[in-house]
N, C-alpha and C. Protein backbone atom coordinates (compact mmCIF):
# COMPACT_ATOMS: atom_id res chain seq x y z
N UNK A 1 0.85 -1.17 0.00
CA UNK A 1 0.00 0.00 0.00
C UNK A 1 0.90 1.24 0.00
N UNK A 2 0.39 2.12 -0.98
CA UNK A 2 1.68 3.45 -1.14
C UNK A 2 0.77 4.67 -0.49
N UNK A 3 1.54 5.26 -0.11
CA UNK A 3 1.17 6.85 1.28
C UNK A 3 -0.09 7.19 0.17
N UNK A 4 -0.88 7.99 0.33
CA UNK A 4 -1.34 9.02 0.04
C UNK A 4 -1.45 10.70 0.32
N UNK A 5 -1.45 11.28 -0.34
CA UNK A 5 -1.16 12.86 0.14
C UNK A 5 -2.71 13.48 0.23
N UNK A 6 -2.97 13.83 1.30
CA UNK A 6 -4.66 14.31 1.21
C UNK A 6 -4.47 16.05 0.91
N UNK A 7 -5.40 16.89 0.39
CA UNK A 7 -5.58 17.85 0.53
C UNK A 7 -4.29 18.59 1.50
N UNK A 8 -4.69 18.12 2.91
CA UNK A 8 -3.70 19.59 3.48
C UNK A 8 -2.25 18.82 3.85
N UNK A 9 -2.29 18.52 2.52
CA UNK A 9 -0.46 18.30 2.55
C UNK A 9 -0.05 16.88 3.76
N UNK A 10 -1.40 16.08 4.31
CA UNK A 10 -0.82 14.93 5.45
C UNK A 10 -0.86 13.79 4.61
N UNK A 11 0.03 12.61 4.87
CA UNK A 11 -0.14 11.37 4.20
C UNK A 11 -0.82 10.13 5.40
N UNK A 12 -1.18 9.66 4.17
CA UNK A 12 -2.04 8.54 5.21
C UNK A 12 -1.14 7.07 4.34
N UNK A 13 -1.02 6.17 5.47
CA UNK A 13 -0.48 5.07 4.99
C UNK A 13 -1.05 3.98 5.34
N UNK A 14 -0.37 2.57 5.82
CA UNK A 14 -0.17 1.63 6.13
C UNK A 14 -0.55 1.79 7.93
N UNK A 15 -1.57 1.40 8.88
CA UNK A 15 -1.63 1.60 10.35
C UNK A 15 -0.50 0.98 10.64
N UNK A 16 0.13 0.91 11.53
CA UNK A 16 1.38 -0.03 11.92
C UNK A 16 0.48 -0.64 13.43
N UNK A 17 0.36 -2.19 12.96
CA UNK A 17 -0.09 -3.15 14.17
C UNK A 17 1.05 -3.14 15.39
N UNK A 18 0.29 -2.98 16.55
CA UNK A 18 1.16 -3.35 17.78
C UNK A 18 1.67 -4.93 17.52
N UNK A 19 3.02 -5.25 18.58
CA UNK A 19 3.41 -6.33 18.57
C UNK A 19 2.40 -7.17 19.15
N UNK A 20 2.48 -8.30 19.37
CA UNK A 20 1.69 -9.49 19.57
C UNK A 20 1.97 -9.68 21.62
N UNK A 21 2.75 -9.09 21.38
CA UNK A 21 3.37 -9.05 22.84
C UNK A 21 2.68 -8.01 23.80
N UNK A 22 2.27 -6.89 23.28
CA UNK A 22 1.65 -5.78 24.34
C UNK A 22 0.46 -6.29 25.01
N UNK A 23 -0.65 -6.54 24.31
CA UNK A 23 -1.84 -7.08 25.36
C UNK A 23 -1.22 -8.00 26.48
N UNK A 24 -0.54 -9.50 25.58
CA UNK A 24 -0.29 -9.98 26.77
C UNK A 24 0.47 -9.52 27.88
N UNK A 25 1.17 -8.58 27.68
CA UNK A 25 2.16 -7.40 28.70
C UNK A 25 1.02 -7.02 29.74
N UNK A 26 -0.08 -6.15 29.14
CA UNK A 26 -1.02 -5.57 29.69
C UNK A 26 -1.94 -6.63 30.36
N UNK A 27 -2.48 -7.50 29.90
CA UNK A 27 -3.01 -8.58 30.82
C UNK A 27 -2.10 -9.20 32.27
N UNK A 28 -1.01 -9.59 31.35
CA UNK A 28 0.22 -9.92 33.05
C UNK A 28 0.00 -9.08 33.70
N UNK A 29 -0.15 -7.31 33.61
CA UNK A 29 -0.25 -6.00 34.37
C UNK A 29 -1.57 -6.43 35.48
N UNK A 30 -2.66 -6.61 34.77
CA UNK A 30 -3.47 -6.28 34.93
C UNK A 30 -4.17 -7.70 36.53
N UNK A 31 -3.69 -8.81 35.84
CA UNK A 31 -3.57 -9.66 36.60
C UNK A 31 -2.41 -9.99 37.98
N UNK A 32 -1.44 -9.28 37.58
CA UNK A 32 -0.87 -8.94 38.68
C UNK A 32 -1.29 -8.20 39.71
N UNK A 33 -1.82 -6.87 39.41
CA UNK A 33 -3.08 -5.82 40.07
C UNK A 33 -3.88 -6.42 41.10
N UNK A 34 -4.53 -7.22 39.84
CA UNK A 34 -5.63 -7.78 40.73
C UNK A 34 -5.63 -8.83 41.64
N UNK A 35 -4.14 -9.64 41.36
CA UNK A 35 -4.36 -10.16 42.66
C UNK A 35 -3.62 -9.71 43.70
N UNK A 36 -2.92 -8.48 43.55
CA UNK A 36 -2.87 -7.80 44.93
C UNK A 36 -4.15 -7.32 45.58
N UNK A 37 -4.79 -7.01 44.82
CA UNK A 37 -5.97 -6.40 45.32
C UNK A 37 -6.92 -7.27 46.27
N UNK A 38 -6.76 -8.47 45.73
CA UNK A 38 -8.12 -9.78 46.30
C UNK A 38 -6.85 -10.59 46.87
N UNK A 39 -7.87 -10.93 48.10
CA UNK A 39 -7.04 -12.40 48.97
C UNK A 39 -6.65 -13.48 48.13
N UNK A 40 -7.89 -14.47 48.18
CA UNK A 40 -7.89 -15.12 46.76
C UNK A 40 -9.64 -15.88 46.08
N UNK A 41 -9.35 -15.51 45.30
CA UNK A 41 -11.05 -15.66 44.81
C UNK A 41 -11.92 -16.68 44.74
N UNK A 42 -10.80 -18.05 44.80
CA UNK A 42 -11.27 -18.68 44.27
C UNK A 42 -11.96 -20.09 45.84
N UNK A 43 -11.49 -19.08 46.95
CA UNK A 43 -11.72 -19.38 48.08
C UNK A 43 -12.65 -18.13 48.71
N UNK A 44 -13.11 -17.62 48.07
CA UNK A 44 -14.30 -16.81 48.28
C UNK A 44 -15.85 -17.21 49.00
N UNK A 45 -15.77 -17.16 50.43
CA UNK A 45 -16.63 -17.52 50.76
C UNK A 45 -17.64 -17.03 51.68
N UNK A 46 -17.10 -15.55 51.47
CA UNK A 46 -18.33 -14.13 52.01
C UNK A 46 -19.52 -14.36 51.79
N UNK A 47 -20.76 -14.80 52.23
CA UNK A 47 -22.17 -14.88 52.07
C UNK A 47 -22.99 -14.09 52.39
N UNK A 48 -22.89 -13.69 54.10
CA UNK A 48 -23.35 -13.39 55.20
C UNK A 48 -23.14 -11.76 54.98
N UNK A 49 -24.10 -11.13 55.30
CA UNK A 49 -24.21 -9.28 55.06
C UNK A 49 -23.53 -9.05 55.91
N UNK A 50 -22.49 -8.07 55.99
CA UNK A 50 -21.64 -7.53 56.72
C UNK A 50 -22.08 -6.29 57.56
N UNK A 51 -22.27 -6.43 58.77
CA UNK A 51 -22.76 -5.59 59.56
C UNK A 51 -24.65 -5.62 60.18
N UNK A 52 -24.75 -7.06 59.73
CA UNK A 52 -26.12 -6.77 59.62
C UNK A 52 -26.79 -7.14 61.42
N UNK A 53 -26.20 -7.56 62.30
CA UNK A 53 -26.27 -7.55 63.64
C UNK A 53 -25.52 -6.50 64.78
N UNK A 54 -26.31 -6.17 65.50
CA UNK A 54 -25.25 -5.56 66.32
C UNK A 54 -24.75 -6.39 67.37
N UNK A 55 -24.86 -7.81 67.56
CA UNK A 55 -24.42 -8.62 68.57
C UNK A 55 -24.21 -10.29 68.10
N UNK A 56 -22.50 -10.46 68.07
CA UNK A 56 -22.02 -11.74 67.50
C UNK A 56 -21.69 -12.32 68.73
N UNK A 57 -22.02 -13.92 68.66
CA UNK A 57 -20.83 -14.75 69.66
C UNK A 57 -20.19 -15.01 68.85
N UNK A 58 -18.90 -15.21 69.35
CA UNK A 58 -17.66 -16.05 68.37
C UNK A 58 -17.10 -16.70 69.47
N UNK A 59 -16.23 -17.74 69.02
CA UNK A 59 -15.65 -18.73 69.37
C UNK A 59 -13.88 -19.17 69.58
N UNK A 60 -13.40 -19.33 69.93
CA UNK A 60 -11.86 -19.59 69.68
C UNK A 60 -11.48 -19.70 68.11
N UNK A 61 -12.28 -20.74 67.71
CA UNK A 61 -12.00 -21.06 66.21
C UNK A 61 -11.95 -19.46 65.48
N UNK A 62 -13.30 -18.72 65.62
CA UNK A 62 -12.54 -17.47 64.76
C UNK A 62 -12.15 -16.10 65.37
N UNK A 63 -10.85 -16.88 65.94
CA UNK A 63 -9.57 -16.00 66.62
C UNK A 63 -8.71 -15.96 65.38
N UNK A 64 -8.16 -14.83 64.86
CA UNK A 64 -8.07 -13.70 65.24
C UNK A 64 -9.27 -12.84 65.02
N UNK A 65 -10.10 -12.40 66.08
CA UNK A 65 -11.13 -11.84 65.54
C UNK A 65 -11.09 -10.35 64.28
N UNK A 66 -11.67 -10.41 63.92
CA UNK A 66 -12.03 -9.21 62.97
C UNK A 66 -13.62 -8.58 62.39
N UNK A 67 -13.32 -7.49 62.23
CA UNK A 67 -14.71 -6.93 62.15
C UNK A 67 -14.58 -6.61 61.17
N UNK A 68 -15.28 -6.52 59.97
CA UNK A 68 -16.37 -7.80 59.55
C UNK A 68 -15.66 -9.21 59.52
N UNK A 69 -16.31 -9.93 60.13
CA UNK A 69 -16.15 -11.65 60.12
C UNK A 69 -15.74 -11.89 58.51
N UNK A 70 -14.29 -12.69 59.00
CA UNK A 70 -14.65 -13.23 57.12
C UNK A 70 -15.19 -13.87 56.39
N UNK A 71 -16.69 -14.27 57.28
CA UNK A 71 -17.81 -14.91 56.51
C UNK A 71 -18.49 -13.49 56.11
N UNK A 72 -18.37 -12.46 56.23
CA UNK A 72 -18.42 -11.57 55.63
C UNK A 72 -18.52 -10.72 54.43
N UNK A 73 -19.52 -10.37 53.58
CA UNK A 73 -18.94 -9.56 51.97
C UNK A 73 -18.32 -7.88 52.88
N UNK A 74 -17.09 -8.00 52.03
CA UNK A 74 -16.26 -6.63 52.78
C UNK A 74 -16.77 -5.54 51.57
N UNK A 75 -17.60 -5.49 50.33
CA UNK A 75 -18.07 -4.96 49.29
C UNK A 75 -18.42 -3.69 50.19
N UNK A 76 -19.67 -3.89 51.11
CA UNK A 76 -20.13 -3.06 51.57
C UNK A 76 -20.08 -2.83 52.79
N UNK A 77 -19.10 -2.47 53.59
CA UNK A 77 -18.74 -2.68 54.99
C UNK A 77 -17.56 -1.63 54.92
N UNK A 78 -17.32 -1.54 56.29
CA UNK A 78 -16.11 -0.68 56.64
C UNK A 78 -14.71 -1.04 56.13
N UNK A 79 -13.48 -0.59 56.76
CA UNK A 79 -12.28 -1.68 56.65
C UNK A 79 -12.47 -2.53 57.42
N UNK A 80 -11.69 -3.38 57.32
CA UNK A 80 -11.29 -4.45 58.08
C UNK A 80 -10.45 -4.45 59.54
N UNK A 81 -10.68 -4.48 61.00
CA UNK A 81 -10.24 -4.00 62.05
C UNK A 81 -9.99 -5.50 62.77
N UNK A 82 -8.72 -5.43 63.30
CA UNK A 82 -8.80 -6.46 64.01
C UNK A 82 -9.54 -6.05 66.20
N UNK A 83 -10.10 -6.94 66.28
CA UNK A 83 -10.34 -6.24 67.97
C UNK A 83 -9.59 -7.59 68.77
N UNK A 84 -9.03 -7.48 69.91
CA UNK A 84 -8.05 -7.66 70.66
C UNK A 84 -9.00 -8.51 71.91
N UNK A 85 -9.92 -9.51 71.77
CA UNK A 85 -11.38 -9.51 72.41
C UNK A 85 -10.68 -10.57 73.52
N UNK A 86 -10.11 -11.38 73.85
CA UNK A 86 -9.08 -12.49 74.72
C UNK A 86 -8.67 -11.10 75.95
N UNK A 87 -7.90 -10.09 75.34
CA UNK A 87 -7.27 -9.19 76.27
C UNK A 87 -8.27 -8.18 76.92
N UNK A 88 -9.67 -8.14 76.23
CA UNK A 88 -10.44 -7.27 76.73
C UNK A 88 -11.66 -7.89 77.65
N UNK A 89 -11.43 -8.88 78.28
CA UNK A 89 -12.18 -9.59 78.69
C UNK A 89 -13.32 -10.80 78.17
N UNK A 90 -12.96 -10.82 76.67
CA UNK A 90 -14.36 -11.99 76.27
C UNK A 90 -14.93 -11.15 75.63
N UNK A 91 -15.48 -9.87 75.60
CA UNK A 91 -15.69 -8.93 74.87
C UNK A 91 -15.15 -7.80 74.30
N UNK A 92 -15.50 -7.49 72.87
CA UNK A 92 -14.84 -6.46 72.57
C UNK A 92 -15.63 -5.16 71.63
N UNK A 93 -15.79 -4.31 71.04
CA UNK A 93 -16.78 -3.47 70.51
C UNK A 93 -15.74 -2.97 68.65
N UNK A 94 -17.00 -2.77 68.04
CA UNK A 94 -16.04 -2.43 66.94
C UNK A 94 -15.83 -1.28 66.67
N UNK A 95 -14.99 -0.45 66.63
CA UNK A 95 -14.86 1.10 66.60
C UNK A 95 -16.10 1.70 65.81
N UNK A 96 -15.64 1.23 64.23
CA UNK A 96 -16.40 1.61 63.32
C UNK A 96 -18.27 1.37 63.29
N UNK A 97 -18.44 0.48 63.39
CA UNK A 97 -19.93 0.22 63.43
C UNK A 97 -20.45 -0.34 64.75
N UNK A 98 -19.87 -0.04 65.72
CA UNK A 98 -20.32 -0.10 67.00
C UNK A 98 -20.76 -2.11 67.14
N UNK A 99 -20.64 -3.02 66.23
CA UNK A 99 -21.15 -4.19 66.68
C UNK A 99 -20.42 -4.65 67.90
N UNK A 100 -20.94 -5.29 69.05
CA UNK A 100 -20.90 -5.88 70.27
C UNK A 100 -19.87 -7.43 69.90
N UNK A 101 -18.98 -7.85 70.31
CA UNK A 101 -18.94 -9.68 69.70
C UNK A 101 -18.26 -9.92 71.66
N UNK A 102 -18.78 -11.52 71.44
CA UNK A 102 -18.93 -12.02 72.89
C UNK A 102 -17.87 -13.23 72.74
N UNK A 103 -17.48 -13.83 73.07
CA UNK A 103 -16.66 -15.04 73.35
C UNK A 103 -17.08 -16.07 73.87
N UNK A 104 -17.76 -16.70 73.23
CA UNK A 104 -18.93 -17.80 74.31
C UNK A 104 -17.93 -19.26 74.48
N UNK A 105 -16.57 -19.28 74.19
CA UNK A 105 -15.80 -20.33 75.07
C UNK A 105 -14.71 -19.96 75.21
């Protein structure tokens, strides 16, 4: 295909294709991103509305506590806080959304 000269003196040619290599560049990018971003997805097992009680028991088993529980969707919820509930007597309160959690063993 040979240039063409348009009217105001610009030529138009041949597009020049990117290498074959950039998307996949940009995908590695992009997938790298994202899994900094996410724990891991494919162990995704948030169900339970986050915040939707103001009063949890929990148990030894989910020590280290955290608010929201990671049965939790964190989509719509605060950050993530750990509370210190062993050192505070069995109970502890969550800064952010005020929920109550109890230690029932």
């Amino acid at each position: 295909m040979q240039d063409q000269v348009l009217q105001d003196g610009t030529k138009t040619g041949r597009r020049l294709q990117p290498p074959e290599s950039i998307p996949l560049l940009n995908c590695a990018l992009a997938k790298k991103r994202s899994a900094a971003a996410m724990v891991d997805p494919t162990q995704h097992t948030a169900t339970a509305p986050a915040n939707a009680k103001q009063r949890y028991e929990v148990t030894r088993a989910d020590l280290p506590l955290s608010c929201p529980l990671p049965s939790m969707a964190l989509w719509n919820s605060h950050p993530r806080v750990y509370l210190a509930i062993e050192s505070e007597g069995g109970e502890s309160q969550c800064p952010y959304c005020g929920a109550h959690f109890v230690l029932i063993d």
